[in-house]
PDB file of N, CA and C in Angstrom:
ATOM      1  N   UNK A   1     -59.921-109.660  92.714  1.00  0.00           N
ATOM      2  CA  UNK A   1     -59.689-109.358  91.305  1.00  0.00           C
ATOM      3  C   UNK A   1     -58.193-109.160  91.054  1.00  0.00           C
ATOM      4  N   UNK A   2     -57.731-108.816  92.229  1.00  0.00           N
ATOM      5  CA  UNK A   2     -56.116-108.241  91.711  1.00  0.00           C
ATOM      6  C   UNK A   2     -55.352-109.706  92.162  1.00  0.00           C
ATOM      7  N   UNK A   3     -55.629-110.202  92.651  1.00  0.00           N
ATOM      8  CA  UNK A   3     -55.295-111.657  92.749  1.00  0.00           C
ATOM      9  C   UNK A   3     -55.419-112.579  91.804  1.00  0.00           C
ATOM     10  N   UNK A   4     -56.605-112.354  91.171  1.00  0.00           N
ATOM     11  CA  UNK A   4     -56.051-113.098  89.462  1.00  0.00           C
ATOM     12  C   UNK A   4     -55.898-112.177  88.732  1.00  0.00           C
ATOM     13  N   UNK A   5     -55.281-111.384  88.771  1.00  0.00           N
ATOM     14  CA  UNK A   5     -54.989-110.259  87.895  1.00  0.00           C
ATOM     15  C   UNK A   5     -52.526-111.210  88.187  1.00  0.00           C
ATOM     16  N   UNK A   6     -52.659-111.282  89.521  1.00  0.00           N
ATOM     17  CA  UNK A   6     -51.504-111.317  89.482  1.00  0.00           C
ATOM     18  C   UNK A   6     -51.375-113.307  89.280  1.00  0.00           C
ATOM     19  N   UNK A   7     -52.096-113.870  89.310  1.00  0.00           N
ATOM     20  CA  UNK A   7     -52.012-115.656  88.977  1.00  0.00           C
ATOM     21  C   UNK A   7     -51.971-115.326  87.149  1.00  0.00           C
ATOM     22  N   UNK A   8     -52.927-114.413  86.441  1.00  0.00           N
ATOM     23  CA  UNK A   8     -52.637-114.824  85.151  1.00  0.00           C
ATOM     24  C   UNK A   8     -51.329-114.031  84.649  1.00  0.00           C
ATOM     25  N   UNK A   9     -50.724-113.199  85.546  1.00  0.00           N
ATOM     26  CA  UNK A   9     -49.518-112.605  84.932  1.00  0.00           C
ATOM     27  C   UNK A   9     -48.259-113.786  84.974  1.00  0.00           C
ATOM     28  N   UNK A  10     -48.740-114.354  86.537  1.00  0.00           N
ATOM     29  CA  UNK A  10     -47.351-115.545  87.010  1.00  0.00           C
ATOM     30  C   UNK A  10     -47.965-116.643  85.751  1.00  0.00           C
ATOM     31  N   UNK A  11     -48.478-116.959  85.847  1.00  0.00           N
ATOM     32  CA  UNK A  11     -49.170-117.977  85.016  1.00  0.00           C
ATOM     33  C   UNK A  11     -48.480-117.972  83.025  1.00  0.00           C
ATOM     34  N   UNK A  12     -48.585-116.441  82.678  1.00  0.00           N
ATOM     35  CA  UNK A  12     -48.326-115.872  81.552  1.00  0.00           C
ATOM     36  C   UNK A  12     -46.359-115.901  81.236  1.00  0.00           C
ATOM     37  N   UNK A  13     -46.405-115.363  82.918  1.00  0.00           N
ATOM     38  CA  UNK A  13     -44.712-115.525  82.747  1.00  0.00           C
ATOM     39  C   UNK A  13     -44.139-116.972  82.394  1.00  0.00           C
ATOM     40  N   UNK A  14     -45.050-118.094  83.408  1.00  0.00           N
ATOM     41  CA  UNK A  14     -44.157-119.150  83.408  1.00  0.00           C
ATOM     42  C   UNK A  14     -44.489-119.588  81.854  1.00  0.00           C
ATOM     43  N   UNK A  15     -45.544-119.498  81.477  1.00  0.00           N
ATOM     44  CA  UNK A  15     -45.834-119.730  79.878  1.00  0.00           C
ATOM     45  C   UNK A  15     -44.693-119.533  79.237  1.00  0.00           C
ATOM     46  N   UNK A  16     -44.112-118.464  79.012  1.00  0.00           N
ATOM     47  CA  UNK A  16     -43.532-117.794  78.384  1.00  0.00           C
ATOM     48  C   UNK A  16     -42.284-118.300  78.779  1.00  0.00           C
ATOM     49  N   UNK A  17     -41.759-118.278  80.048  1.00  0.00           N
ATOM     50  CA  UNK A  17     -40.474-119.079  80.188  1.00  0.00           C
ATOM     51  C   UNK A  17     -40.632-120.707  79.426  1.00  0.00           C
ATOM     52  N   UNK A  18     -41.392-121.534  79.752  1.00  0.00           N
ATOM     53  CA  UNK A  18     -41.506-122.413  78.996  1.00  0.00           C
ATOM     54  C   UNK A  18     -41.566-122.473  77.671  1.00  0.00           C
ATOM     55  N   UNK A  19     -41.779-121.699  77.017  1.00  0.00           N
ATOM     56  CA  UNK A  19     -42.018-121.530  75.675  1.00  0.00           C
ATOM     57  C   UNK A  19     -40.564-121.409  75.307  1.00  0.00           C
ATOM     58  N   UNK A  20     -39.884-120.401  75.892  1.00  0.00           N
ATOM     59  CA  UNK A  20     -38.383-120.015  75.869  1.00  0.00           C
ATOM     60  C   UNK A  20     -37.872-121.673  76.057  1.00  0.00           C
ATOM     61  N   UNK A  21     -37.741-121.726  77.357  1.00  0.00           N
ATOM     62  CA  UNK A  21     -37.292-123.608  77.051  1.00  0.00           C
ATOM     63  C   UNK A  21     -37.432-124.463  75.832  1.00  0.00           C
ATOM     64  N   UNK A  22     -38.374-124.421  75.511  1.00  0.00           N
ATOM     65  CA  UNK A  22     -38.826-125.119  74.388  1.00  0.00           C
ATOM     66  C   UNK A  22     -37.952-124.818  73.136  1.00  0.00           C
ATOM     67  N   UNK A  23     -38.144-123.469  73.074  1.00  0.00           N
ATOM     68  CA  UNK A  23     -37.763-122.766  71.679  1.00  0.00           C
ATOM     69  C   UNK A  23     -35.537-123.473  71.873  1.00  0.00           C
ATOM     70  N   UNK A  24     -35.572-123.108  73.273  1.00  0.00           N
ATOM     71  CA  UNK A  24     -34.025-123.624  73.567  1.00  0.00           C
ATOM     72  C   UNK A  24     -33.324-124.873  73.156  1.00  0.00           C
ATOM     73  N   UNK A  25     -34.479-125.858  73.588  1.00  0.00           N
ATOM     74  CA  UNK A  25     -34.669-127.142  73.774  1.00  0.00           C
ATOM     75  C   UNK A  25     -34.385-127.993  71.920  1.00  0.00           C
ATOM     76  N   UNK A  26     -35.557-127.011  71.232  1.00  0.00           N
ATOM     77  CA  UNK A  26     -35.179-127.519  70.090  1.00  0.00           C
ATOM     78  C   UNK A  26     -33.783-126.728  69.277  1.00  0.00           C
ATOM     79  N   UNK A  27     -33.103-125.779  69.502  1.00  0.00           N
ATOM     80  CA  UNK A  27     -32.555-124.934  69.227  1.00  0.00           C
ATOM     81  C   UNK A  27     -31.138-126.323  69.542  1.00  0.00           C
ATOM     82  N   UNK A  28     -31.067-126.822  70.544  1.00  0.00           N
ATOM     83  CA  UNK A  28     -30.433-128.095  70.657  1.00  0.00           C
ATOM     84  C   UNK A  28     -30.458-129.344  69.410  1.00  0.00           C
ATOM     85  N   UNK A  29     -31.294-129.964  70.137  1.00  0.00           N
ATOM     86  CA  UNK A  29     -32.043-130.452  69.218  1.00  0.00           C
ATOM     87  C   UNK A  29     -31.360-130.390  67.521  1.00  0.00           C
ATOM     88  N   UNK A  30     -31.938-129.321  67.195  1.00  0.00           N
ATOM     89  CA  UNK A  30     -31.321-128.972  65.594  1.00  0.00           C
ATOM     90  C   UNK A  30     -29.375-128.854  65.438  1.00  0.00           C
ATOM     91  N   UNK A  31     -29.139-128.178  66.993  1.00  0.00           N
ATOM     92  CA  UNK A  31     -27.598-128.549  66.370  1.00  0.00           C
ATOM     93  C   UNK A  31     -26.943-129.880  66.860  1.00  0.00           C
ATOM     94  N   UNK A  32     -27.882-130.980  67.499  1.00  0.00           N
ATOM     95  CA  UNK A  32     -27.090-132.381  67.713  1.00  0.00           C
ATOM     96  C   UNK A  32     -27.661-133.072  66.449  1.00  0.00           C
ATOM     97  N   UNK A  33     -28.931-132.737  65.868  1.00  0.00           N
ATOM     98  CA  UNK A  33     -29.351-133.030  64.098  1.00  0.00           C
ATOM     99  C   UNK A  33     -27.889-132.893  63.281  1.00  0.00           C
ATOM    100  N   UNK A  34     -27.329-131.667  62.938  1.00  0.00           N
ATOM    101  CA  UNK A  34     -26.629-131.457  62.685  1.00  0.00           C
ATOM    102  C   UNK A  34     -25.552-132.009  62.594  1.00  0.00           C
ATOM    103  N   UNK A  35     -25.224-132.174  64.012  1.00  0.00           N
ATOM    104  CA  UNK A  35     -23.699-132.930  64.057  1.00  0.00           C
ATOM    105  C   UNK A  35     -24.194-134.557  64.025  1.00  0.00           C
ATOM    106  N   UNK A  36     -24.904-135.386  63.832  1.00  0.00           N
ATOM    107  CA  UNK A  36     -24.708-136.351  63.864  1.00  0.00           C
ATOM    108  C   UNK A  36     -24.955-136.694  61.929  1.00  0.00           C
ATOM    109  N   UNK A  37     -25.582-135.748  61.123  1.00  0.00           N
ATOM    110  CA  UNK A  37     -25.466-135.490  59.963  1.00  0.00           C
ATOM    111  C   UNK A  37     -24.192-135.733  59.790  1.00  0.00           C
ATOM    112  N   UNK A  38     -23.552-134.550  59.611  1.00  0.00           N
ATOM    113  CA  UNK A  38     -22.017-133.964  59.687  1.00  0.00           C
ATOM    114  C   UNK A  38     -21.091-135.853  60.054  1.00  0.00           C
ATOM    115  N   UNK A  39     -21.377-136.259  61.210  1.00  0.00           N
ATOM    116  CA  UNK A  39     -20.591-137.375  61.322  1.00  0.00           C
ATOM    117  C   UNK A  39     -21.219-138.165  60.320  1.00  0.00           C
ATOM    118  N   UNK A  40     -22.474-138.972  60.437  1.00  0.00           N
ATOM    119  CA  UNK A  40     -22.757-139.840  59.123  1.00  0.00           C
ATOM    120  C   UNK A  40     -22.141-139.149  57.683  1.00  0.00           C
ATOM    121  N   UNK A  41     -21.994-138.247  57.153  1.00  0.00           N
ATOM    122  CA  UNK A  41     -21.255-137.596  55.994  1.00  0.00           C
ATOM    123  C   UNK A  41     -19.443-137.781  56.379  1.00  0.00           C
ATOM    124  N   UNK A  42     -19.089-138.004  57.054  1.00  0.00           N
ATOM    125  CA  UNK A  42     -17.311-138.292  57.439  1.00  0.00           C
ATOM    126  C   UNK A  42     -17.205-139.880  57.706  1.00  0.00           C
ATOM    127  N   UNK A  43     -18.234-140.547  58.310  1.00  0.00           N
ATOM    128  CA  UNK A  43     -18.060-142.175  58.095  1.00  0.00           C
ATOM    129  C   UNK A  43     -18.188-142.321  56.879  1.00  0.00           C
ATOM    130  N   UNK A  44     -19.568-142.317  55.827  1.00  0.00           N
ATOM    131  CA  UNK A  44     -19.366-142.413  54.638  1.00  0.00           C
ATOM    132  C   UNK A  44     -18.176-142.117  53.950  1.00  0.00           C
ATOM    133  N   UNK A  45     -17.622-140.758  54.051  1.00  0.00           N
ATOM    134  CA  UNK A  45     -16.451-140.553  53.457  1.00  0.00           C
ATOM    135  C   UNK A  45     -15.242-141.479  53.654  1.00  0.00           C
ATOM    136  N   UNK A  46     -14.928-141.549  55.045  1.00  0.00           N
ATOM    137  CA  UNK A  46     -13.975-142.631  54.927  1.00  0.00           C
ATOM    138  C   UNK A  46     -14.245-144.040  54.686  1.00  0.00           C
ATOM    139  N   UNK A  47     -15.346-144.735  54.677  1.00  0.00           N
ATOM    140  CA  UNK A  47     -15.670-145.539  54.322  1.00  0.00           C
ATOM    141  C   UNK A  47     -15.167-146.169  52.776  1.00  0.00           C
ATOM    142  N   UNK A  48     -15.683-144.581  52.020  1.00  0.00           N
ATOM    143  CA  UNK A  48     -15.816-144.641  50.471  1.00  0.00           C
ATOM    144  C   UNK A  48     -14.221-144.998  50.691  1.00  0.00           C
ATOM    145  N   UNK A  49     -13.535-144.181  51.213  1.00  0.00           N
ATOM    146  CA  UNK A  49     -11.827-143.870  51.241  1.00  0.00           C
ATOM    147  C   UNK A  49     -10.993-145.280  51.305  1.00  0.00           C
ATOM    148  N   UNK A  50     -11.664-145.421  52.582  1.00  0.00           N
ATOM    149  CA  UNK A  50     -11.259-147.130  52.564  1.00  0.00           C
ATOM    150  C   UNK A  50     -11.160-147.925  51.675  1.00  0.00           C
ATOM    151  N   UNK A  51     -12.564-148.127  50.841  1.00  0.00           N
ATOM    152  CA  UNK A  51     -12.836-149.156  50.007  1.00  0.00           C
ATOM    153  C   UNK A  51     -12.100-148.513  48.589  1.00  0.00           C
ATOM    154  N   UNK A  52     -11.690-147.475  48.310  1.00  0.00           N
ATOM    155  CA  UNK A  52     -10.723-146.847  47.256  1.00  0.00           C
ATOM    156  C   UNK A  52      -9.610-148.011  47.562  1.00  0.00           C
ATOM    157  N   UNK A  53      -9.122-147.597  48.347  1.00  0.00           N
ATOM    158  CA  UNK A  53      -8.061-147.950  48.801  1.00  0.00           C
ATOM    159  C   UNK A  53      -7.803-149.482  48.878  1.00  0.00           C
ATOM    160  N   UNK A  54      -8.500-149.995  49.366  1.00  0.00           N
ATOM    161  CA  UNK A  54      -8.443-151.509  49.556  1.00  0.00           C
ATOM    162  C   UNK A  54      -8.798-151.628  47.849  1.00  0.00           C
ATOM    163  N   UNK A  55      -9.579-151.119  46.763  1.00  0.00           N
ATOM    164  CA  UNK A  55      -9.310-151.869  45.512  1.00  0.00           C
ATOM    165  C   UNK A  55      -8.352-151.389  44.463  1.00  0.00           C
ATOM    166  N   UNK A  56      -7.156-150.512  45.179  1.00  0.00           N
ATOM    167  CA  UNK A  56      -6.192-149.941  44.314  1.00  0.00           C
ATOM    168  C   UNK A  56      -5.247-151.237  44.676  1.00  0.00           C
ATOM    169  N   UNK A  57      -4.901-151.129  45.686  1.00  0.00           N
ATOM    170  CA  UNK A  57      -4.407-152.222  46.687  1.00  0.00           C
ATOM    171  C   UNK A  57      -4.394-154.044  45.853  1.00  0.00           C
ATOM    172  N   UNK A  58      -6.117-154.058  45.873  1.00  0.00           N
ATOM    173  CA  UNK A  58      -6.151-155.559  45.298  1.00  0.00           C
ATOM    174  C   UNK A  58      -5.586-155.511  43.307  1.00  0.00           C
ATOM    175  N   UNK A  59      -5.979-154.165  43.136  1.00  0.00           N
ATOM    176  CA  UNK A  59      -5.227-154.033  41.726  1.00  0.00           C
ATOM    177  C   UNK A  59      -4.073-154.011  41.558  1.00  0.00           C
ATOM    178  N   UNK A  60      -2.916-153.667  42.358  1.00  0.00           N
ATOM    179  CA  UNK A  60      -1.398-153.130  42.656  1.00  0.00           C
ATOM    180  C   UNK A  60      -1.080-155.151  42.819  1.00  0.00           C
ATOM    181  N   UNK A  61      -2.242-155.629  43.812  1.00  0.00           N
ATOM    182  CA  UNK A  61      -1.966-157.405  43.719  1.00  0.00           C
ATOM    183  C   UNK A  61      -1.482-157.497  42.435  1.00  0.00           C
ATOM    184  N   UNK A  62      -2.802-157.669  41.959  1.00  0.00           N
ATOM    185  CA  UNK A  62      -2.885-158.356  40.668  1.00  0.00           C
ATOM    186  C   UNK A  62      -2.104-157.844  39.670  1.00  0.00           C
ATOM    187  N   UNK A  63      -1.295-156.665  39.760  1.00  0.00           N
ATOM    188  CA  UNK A  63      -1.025-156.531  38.561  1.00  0.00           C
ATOM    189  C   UNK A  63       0.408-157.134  38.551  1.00  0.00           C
ATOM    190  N   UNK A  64       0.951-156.976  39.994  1.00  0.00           N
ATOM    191  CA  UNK A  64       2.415-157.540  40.481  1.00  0.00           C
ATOM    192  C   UNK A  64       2.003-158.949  40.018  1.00  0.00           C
ATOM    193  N   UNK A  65       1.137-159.920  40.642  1.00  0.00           N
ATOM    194  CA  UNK A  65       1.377-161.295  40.652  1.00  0.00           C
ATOM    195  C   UNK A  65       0.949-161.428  38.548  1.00  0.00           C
ATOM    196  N   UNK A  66       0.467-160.615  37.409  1.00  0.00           N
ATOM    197  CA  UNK A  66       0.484-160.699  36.508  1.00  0.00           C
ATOM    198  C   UNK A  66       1.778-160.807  35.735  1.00  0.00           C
ATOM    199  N   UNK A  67       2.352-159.855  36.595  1.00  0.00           N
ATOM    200  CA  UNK A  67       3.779-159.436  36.149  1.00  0.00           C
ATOM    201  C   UNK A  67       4.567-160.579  36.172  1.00  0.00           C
ATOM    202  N   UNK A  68       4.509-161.110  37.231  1.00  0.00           N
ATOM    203  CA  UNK A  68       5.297-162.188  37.935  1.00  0.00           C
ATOM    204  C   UNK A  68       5.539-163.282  36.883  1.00  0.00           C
ATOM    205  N   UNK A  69       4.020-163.562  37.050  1.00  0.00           N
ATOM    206  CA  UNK A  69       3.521-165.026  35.764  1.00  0.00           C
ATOM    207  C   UNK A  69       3.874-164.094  34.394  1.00  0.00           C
ATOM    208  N   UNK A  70       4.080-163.613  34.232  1.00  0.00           N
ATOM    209  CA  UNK A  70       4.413-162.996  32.574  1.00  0.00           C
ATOM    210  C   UNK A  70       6.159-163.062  32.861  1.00  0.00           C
ATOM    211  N   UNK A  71       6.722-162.855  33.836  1.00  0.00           N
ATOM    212  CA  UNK A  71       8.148-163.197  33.930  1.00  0.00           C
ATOM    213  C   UNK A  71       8.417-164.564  33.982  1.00  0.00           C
ATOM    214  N   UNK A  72       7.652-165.185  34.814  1.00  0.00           N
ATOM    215  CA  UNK A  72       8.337-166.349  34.469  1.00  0.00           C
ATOM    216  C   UNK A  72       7.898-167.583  33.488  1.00  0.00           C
ATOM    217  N   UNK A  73       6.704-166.983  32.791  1.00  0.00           N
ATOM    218  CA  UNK A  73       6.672-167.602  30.641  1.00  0.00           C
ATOM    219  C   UNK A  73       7.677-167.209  30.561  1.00  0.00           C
ATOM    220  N   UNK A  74       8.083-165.594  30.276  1.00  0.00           N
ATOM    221  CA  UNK A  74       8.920-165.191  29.409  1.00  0.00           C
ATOM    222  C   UNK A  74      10.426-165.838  29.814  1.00  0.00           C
ATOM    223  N   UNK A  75      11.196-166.242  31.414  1.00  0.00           N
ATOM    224  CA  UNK A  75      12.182-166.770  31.577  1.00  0.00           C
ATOM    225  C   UNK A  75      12.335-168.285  31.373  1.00  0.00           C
ATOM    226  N   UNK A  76      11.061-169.186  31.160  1.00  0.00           N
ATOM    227  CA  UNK A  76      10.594-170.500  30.505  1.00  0.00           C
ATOM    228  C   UNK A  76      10.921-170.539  29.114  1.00  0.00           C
ATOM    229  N   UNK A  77      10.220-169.555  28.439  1.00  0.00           N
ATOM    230  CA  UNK A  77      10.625-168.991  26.785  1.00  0.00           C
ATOM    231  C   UNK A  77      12.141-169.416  26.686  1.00  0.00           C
ATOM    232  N   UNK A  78      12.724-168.169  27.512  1.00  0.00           N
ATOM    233  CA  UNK A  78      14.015-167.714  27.185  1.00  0.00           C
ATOM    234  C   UNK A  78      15.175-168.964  27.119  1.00  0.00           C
ATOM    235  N   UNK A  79      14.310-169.822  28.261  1.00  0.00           N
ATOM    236  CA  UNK A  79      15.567-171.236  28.796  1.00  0.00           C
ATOM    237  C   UNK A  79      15.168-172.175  27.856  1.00  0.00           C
ATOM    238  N   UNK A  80      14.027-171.962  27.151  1.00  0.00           N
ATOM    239  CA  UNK A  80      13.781-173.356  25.886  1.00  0.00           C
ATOM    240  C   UNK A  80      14.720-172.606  24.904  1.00  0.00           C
ATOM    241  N   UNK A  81      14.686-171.353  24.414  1.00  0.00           N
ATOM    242  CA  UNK A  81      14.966-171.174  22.922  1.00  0.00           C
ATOM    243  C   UNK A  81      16.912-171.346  23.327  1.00  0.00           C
ATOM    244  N   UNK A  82      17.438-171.297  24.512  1.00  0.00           N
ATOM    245  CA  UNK A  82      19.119-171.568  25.338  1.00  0.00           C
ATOM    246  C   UNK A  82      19.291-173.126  24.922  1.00  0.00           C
ATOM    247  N   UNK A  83      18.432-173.561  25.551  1.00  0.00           N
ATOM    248  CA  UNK A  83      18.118-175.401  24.797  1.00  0.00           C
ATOM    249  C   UNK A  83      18.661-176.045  23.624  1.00  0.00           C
ATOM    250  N   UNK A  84      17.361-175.246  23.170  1.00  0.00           N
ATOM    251  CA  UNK A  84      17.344-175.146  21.505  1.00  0.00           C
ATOM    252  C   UNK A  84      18.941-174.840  20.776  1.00  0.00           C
ATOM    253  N   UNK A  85      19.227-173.758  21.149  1.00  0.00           N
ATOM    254  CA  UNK A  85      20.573-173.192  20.146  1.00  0.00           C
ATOM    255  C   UNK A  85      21.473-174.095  20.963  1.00  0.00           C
ATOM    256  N   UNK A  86      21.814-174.417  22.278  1.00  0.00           N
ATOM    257  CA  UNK A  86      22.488-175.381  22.853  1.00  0.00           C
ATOM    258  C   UNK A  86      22.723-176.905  21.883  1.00  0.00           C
ATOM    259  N   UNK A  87      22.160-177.071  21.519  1.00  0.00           N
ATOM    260  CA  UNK A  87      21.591-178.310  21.211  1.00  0.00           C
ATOM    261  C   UNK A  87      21.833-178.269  19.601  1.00  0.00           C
ATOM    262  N   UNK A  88      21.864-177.137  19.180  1.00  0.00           N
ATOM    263  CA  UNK A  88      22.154-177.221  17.486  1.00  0.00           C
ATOM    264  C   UNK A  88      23.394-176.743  17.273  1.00  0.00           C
ATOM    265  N   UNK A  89      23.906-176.234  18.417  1.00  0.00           N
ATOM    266  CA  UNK A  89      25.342-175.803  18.404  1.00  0.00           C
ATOM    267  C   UNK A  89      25.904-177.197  18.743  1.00  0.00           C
ATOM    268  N   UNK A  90      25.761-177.832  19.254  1.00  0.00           N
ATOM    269  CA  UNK A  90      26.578-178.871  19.980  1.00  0.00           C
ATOM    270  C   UNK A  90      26.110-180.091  18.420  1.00  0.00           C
ATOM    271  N   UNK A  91      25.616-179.892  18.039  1.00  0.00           N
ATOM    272  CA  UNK A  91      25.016-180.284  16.670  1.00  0.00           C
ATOM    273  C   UNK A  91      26.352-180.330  15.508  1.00  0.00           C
ATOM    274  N   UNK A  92      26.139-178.677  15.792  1.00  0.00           N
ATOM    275  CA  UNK A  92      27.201-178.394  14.030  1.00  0.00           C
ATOM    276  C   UNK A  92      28.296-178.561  15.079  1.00  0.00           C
ATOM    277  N   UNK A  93      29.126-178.462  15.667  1.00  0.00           N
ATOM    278  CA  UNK A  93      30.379-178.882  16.311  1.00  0.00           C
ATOM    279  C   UNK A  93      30.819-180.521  16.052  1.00  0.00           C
ATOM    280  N   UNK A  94      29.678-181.214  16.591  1.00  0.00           N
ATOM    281  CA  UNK A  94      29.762-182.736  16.461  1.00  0.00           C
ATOM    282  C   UNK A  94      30.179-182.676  14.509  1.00  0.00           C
ATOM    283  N   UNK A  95      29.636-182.123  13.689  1.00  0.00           N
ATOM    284  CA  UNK A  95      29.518-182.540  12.587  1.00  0.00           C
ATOM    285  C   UNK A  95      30.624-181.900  11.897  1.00  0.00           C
ATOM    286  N   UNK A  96      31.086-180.929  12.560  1.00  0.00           N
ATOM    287  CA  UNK A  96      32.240-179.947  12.486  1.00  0.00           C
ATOM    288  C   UNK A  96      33.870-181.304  12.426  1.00  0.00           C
ATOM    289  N   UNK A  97      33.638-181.795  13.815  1.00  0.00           N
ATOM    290  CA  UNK A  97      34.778-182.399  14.397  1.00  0.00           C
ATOM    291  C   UNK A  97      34.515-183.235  13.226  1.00  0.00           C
ATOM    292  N   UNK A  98      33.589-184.064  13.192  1.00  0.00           N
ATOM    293  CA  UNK A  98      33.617-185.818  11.719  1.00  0.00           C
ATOM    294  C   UNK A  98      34.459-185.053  10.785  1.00  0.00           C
ATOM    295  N   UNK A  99      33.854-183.937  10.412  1.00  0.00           N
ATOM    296  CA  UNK A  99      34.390-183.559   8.982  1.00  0.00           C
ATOM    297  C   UNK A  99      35.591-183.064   9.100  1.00  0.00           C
ATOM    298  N   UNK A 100      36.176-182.370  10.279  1.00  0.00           N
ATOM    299  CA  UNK A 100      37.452-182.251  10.704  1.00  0.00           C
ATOM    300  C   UNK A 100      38.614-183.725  10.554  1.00  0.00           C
ATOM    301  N   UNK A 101      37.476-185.034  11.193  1.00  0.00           N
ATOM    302  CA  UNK A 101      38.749-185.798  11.443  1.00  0.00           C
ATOM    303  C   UNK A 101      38.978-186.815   9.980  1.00  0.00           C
ATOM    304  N   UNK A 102      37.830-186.423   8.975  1.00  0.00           N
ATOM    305  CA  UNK A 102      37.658-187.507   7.373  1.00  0.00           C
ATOM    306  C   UNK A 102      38.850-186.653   6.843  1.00  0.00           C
TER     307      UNK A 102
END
């Protein structure tokens, strides 16, 4: 009798240590849950960060190469209307000199 008196105590202990394991085991468990949370929430973040970035980037493009093509209409503009007065100046001069030399 005192012989299973002492198998269900060993028996009860190792229970109980196991149980402890267990309780340990997931006690793990929940903080590698955790941290791999925690990392998926910091990839996302830089992810998001990235892709900020890369479309400020393709906007900062576009707005330079807008710029660009709007400079050079406006220096196209500028060299027709140089043309232009070139060309009407050299105009009234010509008509200047006739009437100079009648």
């Amino acid at each position: 009798d005192s012989q299973i008196s002492e198998m269900t105590e060993l028996v009860n202990k190792k229970d109980l240590e196991l149980q402890q394991a267990n309780a340990q085991l997931a006690e793990k468990e929940l903080e590698s849950n955790q941290l791999n949370i925690r990392a998926t929430e910091s990839e996302a973040f830089y992810k998001k960060m990235a892709q900020q970035q890369d479309a400020a980037q393709q906007t900062r493009h576009q707005q330079d190469a807008d710029a660009t093509t709007q400079l050079q209409q406006d220096y196209a503009t500028k060299c027709e209307q140089l043309e232009m007065q070139r060309v009407e100046l050299r105009k009234t001069c010509e008509e200047s000199l006739r009437a100079s030399e009648e």
